[in-house]
PDB file of N, CA and C in Angstrom:
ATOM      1  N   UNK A   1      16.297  19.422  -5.585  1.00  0.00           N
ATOM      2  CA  UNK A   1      15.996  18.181  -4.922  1.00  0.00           C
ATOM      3  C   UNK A   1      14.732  18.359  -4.079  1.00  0.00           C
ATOM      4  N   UNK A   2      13.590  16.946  -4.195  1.00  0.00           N
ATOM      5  CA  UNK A   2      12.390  17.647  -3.586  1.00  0.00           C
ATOM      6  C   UNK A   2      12.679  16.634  -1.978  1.00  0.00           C
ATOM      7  N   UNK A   3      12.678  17.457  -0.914  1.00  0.00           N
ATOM      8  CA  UNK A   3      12.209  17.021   0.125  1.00  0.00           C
ATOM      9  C   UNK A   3      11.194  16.260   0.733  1.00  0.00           C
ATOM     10  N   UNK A   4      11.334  15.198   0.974  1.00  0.00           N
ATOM     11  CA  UNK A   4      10.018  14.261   1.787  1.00  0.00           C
ATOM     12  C   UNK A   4       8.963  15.121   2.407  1.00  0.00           C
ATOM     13  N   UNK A   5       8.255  15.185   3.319  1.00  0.00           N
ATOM     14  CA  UNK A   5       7.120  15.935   4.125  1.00  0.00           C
ATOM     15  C   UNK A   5       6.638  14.729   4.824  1.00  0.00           C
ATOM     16  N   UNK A   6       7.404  15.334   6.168  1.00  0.00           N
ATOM     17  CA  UNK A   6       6.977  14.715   7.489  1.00  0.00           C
ATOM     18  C   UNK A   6       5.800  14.813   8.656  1.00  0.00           C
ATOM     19  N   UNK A   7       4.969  14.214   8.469  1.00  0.00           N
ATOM     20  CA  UNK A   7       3.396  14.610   9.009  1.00  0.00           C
ATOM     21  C   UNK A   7       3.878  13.899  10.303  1.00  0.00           C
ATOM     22  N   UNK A   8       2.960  14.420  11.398  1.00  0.00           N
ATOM     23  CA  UNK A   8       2.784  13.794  12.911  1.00  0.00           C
ATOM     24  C   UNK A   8       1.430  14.057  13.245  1.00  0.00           C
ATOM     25  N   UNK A   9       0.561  13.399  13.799  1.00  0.00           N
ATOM     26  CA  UNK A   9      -0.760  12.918  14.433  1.00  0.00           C
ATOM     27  C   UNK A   9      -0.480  12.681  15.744  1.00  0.00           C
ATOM     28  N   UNK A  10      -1.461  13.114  16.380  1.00  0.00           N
ATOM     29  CA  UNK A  10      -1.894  12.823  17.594  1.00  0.00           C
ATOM     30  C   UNK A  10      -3.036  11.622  17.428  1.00  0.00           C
ATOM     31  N   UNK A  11      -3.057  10.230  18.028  1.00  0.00           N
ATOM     32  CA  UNK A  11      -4.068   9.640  18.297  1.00  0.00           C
ATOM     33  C   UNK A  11      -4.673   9.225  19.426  1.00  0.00           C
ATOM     34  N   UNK A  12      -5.549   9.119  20.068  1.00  0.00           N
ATOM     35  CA  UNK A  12      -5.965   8.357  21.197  1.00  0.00           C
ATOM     36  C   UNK A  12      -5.969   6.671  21.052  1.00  0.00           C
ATOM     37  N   UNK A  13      -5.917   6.306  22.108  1.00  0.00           N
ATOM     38  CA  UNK A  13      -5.869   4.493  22.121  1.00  0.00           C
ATOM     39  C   UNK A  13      -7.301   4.317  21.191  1.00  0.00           C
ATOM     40  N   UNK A  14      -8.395   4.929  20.692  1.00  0.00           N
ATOM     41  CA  UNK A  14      -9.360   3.864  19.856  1.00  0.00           C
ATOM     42  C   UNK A  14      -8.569   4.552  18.429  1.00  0.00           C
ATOM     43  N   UNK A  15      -8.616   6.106  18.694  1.00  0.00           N
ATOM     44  CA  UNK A  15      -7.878   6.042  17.114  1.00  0.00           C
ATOM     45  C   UNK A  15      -6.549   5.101  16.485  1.00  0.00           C
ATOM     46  N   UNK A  16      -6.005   5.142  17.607  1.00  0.00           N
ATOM     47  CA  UNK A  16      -4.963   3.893  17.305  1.00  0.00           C
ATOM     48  C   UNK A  16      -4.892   2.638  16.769  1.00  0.00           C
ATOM     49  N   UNK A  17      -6.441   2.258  17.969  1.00  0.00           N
ATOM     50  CA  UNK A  17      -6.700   0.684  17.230  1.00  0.00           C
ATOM     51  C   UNK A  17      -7.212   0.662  15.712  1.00  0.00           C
ATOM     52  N   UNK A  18      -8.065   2.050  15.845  1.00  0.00           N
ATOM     53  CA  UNK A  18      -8.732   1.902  14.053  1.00  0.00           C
ATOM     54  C   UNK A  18      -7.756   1.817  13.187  1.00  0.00           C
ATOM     55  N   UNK A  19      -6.599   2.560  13.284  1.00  0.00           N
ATOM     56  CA  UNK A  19      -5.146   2.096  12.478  1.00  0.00           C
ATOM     57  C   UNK A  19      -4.977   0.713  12.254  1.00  0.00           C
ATOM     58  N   UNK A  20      -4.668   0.479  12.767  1.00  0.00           N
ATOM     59  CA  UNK A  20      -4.073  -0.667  13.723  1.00  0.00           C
ATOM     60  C   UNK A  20      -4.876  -1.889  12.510  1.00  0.00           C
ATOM     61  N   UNK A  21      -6.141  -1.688  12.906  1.00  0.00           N
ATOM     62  CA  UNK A  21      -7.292  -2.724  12.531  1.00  0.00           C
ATOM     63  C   UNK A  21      -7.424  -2.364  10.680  1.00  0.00           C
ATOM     64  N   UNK A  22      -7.309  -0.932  10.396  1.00  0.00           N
ATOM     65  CA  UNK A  22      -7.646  -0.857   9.386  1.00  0.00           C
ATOM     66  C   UNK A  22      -6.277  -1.133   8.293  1.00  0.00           C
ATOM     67  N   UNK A  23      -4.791  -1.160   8.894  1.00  0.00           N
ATOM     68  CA  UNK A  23      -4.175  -1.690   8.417  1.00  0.00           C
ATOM     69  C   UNK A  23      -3.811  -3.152   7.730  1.00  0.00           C
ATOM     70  N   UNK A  24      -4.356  -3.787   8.889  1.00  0.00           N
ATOM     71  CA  UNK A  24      -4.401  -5.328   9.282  1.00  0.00           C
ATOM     72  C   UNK A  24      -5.224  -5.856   8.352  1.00  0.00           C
ATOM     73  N   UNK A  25      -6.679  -5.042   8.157  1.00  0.00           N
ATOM     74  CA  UNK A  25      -7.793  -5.495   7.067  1.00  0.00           C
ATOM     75  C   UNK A  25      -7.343  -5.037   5.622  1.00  0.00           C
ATOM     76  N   UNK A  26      -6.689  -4.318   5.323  1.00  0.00           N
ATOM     77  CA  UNK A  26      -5.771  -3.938   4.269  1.00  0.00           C
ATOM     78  C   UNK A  26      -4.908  -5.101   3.515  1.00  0.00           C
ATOM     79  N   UNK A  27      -3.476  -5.264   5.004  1.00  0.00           N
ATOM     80  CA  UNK A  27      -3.089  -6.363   4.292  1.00  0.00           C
ATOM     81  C   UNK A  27      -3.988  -7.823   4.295  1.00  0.00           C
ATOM     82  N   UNK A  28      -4.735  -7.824   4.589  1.00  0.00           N
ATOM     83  CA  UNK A  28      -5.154  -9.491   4.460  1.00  0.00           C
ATOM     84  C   UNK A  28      -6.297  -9.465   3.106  1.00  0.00           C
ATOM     85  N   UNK A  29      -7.119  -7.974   2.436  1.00  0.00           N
ATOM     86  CA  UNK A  29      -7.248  -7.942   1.462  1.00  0.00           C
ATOM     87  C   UNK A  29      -5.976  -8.299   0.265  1.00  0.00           C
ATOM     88  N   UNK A  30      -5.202  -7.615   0.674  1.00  0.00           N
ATOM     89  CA  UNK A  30      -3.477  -7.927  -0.532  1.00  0.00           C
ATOM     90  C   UNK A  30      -3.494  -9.173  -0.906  1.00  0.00           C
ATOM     91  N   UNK A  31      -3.203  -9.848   0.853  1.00  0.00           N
ATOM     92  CA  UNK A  31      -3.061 -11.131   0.633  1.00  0.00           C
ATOM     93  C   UNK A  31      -4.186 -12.124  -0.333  1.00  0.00           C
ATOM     94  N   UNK A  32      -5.367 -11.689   0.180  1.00  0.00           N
ATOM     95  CA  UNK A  32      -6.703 -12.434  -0.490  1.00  0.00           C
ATOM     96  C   UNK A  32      -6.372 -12.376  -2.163  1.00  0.00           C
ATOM     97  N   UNK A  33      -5.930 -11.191  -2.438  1.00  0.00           N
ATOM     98  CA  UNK A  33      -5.581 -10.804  -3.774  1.00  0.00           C
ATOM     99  C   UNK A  33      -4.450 -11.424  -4.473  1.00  0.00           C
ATOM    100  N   UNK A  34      -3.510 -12.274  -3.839  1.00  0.00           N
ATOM    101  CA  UNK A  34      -1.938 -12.497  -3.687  1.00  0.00           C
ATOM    102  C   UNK A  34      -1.033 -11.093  -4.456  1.00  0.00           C
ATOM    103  N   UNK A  35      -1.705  -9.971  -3.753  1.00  0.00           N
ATOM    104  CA  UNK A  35      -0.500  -8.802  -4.256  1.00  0.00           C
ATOM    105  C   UNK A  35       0.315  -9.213  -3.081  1.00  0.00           C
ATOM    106  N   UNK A  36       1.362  -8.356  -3.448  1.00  0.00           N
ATOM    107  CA  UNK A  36       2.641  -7.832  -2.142  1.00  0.00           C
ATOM    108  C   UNK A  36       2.282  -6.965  -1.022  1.00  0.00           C
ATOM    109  N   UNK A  37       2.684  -7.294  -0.038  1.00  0.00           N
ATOM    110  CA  UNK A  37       2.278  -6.674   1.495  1.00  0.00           C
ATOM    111  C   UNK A  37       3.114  -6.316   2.080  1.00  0.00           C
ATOM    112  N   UNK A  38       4.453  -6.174   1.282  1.00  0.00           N
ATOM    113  CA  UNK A  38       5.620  -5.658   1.893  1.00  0.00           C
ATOM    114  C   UNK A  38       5.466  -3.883   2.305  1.00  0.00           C
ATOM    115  N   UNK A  39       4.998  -3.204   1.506  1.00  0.00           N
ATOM    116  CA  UNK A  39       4.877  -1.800   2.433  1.00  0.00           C
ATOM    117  C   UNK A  39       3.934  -1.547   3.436  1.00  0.00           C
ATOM    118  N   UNK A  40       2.555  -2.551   3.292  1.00  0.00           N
ATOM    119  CA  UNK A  40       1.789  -2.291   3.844  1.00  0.00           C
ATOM    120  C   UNK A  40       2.057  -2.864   5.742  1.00  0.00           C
ATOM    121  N   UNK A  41       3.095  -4.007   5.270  1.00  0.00           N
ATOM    122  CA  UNK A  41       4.122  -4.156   6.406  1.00  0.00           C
ATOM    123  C   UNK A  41       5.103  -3.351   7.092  1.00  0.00           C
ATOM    124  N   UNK A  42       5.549  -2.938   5.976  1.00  0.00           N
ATOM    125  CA  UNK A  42       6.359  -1.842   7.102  1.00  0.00           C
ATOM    126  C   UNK A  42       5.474  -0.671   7.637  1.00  0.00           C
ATOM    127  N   UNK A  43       4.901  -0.205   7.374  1.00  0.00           N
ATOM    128  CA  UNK A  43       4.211   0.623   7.566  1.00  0.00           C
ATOM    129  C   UNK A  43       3.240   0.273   8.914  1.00  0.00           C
ATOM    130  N   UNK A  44       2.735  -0.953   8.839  1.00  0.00           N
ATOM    131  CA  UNK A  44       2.056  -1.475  10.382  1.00  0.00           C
ATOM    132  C   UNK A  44       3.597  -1.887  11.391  1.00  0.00           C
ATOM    133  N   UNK A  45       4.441  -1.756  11.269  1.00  0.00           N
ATOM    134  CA  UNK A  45       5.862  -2.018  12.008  1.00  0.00           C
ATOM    135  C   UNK A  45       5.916  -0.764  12.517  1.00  0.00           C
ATOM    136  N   UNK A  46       5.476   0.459  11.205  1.00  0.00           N
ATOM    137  CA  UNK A  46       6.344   1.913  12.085  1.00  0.00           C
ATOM    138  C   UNK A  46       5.243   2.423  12.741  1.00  0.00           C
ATOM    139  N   UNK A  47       4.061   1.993  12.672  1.00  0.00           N
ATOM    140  CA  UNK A  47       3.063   2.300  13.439  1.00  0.00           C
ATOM    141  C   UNK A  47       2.826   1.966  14.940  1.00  0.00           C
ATOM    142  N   UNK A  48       3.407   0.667  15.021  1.00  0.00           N
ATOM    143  CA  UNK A  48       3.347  -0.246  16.216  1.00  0.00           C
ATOM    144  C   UNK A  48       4.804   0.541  16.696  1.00  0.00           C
ATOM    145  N   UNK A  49       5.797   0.801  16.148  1.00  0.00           N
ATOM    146  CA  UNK A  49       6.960   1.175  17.378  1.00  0.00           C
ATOM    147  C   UNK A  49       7.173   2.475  17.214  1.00  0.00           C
ATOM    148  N   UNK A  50       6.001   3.443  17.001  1.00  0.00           N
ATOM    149  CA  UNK A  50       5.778   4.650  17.341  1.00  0.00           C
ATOM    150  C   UNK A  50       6.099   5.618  18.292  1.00  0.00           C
ATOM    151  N   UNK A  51       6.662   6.198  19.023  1.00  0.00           N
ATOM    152  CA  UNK A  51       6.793   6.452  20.084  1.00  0.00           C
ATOM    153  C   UNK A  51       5.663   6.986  21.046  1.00  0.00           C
ATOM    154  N   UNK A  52       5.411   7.063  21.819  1.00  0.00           N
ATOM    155  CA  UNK A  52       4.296   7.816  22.849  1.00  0.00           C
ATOM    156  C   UNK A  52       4.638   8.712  23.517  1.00  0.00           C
ATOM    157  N   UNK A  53       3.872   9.736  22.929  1.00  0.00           N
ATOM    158  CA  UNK A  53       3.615  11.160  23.991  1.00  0.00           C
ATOM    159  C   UNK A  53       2.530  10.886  25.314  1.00  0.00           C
ATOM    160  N   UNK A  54       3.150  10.346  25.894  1.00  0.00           N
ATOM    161  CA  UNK A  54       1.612  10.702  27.148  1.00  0.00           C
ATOM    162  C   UNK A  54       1.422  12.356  27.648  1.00  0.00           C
ATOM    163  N   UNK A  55       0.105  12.271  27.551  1.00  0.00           N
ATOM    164  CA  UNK A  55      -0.748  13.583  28.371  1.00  0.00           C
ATOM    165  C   UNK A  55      -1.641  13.288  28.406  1.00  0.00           C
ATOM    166  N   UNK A  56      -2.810  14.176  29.233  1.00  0.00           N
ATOM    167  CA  UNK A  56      -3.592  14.233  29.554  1.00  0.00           C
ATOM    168  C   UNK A  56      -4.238  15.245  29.780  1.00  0.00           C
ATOM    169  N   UNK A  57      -5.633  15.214  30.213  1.00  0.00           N
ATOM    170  CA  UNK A  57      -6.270  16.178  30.121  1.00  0.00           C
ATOM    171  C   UNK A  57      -7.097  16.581  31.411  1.00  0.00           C
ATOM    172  N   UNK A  58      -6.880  17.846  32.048  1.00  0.00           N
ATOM    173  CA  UNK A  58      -7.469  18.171  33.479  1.00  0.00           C
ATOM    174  C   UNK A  58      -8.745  18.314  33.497  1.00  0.00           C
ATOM    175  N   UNK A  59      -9.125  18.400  34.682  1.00  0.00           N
ATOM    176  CA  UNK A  59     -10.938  18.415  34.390  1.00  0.00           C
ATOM    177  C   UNK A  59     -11.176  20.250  34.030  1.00  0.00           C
ATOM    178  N   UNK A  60     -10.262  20.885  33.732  1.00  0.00           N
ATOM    179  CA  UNK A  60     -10.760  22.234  33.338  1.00  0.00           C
ATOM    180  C   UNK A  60     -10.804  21.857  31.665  1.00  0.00           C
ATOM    181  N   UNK A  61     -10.041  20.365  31.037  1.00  0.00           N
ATOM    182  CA  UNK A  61      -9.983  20.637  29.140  1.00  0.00           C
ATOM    183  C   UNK A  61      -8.798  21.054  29.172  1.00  0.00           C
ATOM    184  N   UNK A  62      -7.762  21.190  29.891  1.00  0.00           N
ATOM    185  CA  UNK A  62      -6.300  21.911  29.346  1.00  0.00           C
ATOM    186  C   UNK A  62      -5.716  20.560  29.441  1.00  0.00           C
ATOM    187  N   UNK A  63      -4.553  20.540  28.160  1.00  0.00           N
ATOM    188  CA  UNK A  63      -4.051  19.755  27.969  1.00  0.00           C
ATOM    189  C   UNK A  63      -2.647  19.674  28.240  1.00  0.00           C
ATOM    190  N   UNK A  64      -2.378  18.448  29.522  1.00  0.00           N
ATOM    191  CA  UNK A  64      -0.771  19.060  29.714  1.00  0.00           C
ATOM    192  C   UNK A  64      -0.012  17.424  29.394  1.00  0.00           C
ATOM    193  N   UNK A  65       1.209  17.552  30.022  1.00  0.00           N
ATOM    194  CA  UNK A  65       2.090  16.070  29.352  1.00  0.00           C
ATOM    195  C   UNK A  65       2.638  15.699  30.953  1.00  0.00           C
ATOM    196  N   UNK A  66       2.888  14.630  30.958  1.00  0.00           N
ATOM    197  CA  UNK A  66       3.038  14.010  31.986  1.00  0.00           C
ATOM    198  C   UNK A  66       4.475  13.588  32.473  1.00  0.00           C
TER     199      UNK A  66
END
């Protein structure tokens, strides 16, 4: 049996929005197309209720969590 493969990313709030935006311009190509936008929907759903790691970063560059 083959196992899924579960990736995790770190993004910052603009990398986020480029998601975000480049999803959005995705489905409304589909739509322009009248394909289906059903994954490309869920997929902007699991993006948006993502959870958040906050951290940050000290003025030495070390990265800690808050």
């Amino acid at each position: 049996m083959k196992k899924d493969i579960l990736k995790v990313i770190e993004v910052d709030k603009v990398e986020y929005g480029i998601i975000i935006n480049a999803l959005n311009e995705f489905r409304n190509k589909l739509l322009r197309e009248g394909e289906d936008t059903e994954l490309v929907d869920e997929f902007i759903i699991k993006v948006l209720d993502a959870p958040e790691n906050k951290r940050y970063v000290d003025r030495e560059g070390r990265l800690g969590a808050r």
